[in-house]
Protein backbone atom coordinates (compact mmCIF):
# COMPACT_ATOMS: atom_id res chain seq x y z
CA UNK A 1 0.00 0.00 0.00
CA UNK A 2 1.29 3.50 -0.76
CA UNK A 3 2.45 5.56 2.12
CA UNK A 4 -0.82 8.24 1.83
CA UNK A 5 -2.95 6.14 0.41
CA UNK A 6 -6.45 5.57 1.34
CA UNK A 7 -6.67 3.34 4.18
CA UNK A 8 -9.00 0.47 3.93
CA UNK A 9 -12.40 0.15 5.38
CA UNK A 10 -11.32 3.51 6.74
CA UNK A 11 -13.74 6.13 8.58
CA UNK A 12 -16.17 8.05 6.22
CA UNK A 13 -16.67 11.02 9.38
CA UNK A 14 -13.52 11.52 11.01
CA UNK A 15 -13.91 14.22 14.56
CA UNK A 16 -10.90 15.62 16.08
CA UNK A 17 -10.24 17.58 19.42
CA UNK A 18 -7.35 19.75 18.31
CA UNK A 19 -5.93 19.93 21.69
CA UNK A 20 -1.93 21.15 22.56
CA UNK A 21 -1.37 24.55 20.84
CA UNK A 22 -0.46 26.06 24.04
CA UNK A 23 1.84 23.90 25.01
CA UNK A 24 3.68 23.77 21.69
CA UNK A 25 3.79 27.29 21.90
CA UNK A 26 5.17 27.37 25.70
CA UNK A 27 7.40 24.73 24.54
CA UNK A 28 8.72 26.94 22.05
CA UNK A 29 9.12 30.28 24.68
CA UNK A 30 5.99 31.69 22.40
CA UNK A 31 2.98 32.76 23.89
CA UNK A 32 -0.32 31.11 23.49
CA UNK A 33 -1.59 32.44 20.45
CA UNK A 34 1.61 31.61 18.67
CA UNK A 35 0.23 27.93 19.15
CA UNK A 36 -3.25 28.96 18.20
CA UNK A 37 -1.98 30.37 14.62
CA UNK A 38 0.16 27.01 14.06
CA UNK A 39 -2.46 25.39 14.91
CA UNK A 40 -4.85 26.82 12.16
CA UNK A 41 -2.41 26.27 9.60
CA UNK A 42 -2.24 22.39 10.04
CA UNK A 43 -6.06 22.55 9.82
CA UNK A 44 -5.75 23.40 6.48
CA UNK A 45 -3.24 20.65 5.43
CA UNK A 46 -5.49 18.45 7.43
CA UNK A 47 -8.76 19.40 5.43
CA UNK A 48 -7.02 19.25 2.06
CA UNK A 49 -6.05 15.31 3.31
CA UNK A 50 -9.08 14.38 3.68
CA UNK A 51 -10.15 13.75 0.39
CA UNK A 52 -7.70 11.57 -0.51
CA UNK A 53 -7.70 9.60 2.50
CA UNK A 54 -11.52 8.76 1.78
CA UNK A 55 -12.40 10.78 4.70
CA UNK A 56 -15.96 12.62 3.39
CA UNK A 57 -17.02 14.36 6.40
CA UNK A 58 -14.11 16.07 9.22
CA UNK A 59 -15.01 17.84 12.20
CA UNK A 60 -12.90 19.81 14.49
CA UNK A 61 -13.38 21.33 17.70
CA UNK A 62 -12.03 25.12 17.25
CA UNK A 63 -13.70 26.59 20.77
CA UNK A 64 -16.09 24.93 23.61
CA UNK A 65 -18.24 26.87 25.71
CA UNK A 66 -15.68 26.63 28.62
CA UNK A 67 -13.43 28.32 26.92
CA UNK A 68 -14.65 31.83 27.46
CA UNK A 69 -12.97 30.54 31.21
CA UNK A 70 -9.21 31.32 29.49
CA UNK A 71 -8.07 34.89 30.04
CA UNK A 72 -9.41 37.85 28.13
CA UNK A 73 -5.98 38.18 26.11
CA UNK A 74 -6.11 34.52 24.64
CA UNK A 75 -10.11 34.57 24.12
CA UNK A 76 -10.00 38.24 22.36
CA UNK A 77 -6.98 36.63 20.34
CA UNK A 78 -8.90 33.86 18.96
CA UNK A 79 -12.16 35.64 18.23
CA UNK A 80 -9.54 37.76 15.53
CA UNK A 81 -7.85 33.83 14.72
CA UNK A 82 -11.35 32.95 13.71
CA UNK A 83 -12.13 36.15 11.70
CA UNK A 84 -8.95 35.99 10.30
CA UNK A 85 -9.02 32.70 9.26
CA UNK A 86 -12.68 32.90 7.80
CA UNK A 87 -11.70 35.41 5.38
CA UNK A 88 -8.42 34.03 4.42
CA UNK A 89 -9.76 30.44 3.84
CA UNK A 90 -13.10 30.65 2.28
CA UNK A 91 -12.37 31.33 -1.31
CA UNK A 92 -9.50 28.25 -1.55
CA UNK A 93 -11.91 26.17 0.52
CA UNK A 94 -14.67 27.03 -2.26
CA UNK A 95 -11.86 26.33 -5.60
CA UNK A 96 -10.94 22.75 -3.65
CA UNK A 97 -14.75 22.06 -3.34
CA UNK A 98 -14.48 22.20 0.80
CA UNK A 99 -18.40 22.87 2.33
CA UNK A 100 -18.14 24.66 5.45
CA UNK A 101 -20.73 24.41 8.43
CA UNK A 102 -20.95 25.54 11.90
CA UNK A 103 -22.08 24.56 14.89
CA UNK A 104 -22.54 25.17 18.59
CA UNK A 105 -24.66 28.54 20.16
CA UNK A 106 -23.70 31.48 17.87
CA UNK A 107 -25.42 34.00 20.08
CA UNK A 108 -22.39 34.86 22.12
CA UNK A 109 -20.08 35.63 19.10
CA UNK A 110 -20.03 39.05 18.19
CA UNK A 111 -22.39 39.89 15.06
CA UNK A 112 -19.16 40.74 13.03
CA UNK A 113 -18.30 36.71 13.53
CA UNK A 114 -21.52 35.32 13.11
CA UNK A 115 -21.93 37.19 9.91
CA UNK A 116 -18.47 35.45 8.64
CA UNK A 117 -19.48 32.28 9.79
CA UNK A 118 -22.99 32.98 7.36
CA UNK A 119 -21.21 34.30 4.73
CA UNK A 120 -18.94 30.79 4.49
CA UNK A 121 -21.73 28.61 4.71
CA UNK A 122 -23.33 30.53 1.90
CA UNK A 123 -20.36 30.74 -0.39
CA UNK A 124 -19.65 27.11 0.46
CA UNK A 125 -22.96 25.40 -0.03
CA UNK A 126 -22.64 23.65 -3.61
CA UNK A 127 -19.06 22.22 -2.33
CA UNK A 128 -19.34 18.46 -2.63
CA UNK A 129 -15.65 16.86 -2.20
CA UNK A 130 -15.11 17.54 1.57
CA UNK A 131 -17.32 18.45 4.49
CA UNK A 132 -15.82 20.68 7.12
CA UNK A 133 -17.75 21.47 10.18
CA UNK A 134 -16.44 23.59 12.42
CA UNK A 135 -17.46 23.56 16.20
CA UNK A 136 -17.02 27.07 17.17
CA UNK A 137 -18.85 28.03 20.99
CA UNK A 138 -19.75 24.79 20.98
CA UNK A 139 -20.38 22.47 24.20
CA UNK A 140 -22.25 18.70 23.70
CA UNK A 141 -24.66 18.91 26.93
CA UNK A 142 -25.47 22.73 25.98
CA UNK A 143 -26.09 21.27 22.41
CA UNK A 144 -28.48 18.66 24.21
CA UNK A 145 -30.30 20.98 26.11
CA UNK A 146 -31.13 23.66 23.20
CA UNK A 147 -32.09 20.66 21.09
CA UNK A 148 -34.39 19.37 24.25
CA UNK A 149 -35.97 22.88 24.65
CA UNK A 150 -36.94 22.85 20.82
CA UNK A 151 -38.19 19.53 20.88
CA UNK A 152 -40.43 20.97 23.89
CA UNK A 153 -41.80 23.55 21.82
CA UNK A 154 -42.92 21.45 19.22
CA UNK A 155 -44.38 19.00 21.26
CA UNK A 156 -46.06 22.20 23.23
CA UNK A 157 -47.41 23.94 20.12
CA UNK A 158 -48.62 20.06 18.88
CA UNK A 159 -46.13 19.86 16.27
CA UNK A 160 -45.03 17.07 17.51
CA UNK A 161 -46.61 13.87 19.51
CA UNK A 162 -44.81 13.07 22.88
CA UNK A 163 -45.74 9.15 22.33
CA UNK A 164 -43.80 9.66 19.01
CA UNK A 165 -40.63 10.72 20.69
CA UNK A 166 -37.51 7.94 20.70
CA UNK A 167 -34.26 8.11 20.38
CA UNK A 168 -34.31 8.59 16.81
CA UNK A 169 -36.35 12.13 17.64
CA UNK A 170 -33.75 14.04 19.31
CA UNK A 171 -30.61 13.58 16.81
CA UNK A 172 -33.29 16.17 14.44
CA UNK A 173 -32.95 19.00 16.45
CA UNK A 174 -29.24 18.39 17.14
CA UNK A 175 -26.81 21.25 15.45
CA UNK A 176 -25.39 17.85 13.26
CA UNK A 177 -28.68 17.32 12.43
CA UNK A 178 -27.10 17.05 8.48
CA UNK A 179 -24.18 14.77 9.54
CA UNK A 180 -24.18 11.17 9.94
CA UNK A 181 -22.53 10.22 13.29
CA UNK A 182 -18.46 10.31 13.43
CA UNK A 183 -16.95 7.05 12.75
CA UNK A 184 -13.62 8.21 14.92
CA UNK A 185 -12.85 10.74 17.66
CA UNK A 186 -9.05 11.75 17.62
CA UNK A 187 -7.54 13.65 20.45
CA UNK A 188 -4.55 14.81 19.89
CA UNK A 189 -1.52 16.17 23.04
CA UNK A 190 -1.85 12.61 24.95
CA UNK A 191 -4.98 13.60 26.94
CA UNK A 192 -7.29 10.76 27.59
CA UNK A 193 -10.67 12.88 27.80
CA UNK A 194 -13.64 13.49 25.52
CA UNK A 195 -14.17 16.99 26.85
CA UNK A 196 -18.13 17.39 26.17
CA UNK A 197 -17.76 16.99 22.22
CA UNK A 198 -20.81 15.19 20.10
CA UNK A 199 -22.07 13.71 23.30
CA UNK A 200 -24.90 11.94 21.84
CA UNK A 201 -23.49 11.87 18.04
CA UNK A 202 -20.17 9.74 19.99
CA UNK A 203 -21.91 6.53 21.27
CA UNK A 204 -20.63 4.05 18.86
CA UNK A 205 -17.78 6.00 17.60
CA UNK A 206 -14.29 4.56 17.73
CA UNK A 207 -11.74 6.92 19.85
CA UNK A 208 -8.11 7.61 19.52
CA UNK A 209 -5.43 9.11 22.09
CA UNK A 210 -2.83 10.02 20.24
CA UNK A 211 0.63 12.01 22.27
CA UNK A 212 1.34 14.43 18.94
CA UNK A 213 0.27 17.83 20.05
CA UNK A 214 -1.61 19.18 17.77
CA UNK A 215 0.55 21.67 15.75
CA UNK A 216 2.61 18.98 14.69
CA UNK A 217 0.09 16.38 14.02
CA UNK A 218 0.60 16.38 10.36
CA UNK A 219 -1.09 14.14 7.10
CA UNK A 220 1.65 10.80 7.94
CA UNK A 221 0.21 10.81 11.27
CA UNK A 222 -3.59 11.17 10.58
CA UNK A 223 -2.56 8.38 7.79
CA UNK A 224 -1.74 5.87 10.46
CA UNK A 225 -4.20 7.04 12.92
CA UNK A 226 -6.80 5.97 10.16
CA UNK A 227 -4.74 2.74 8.90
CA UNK A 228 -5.19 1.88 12.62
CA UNK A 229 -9.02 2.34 12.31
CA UNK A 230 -9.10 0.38 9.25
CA UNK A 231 -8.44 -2.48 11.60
CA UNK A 232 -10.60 -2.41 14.27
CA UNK A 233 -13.59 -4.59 14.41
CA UNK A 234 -16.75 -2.77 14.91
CA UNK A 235 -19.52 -4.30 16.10
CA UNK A 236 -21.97 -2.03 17.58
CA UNK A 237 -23.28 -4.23 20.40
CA UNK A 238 -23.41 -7.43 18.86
CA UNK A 239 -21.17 -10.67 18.37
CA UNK A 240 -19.30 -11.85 15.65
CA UNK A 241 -19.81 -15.44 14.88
């Protein structure tokens, strides 16, 4: 098999917590930003990867809704990141063919943001080679609970029957309510955690720690990290003969 190419039986929907920019920048005698900004740049070789690899579908956590918790200097520094990188990626990520969603509670960006983060979906929509969401404010119990509270309104305003409601209900009010469910969670910086990403979307996924922090996680890495998928045995509750 060629070194980068497409793993078999590999993961259609691939998640990632992009976790270690600080430290890489620390590491380095930078401060934290200087992480942040290395990190965005190996998102893009990571995206462009993806296609090739057979991954269809790649979604990366970019800012949880315990992050406002850092200090003012690194949160006001990656509010301009995301801007930044909004308006610097959006027209390659439309020539390559790269549709762009969102998700997570948009109502505590600033307008300036959200508008970006409209625009890009927009100017994205017809791309059909890779799928990129990006979870931006996002948290997977706070996603729960605004999908709950709109599932309560429907069933309040008799949209919707409560003796209808299963577990197949909920996943349509979800912000991935487009996506099929990841096939593999990768955290990258050797922390062992899920950290409160695609809670519900999660339950069958395959997860993998992996000790490269993520600014130097590059495509030879993700290769392997997927070869090693390719050879796990899924099976979703039940027992192979």
């Amino acid at each position: 098999m060629a070194k980068n190419s497409p793993p078999s039986g590999g993961p259609r929907h691939v998640a990632i917590i992009m976790d270690g920019n600080g430290r890489w920048a620390q590491a380095r005698g930078r401060p934290r930003l200087f992480g942040h900004h290395a990190g965005a740049r190996r998102v893009r070789e990571i995206v462009s990867a993806c296609p090739d690899l057979g991954v269809d579908y790649l979604t990366i956590f970019a800012f949880s809704t315990e992050n406002w918790k850092r200090t003012q200097t690194e949160v006001s520094g990656l509010m301009a990141l995301f801007r930044r990188y909004i308006v610097k990626e959006m027209r390659d990520f439309v020539k390559e063919g790269v549709r762009v969603r969102f998700i997570g509670d948009r109502t505590r960006l600033d307008q300036p943001l959200q508008d970006l983060m409209d625009e890009a979906e927009a100017m994205t929509r017809q791309c059909t080679r890779i799928n990129l969401t990006i979870a931006l404010n996002y948290g997977g119990r706070d996603e729960v609970a605004r999908a709950t509270k709109r599932l309560a309104q429907d069933v309040a305003n008799g949209r919707l029957d409560p003796e209808s409601v299963d577990e197949e209900t909920l996943p349509r009010y979800l912000d991935t309510c487009l996506l099929p469910d990841p096939d593999l969670v990768i955290r990258t910086s050797g922390e062992a955690r899920i950290s409160n990403f695609l809670l519900w979307q999660s339950a069958y996924a395959e997860y993998e720690f992996v000790d490269t922090l993520w600014p130097d996680f590059t495509r030879e890495i993700f290769t392997d990290v997927l070869r090693s998928y390719g050879a796990r045995e899924r099976r979703f509750g039940a027992v192979t003969a």
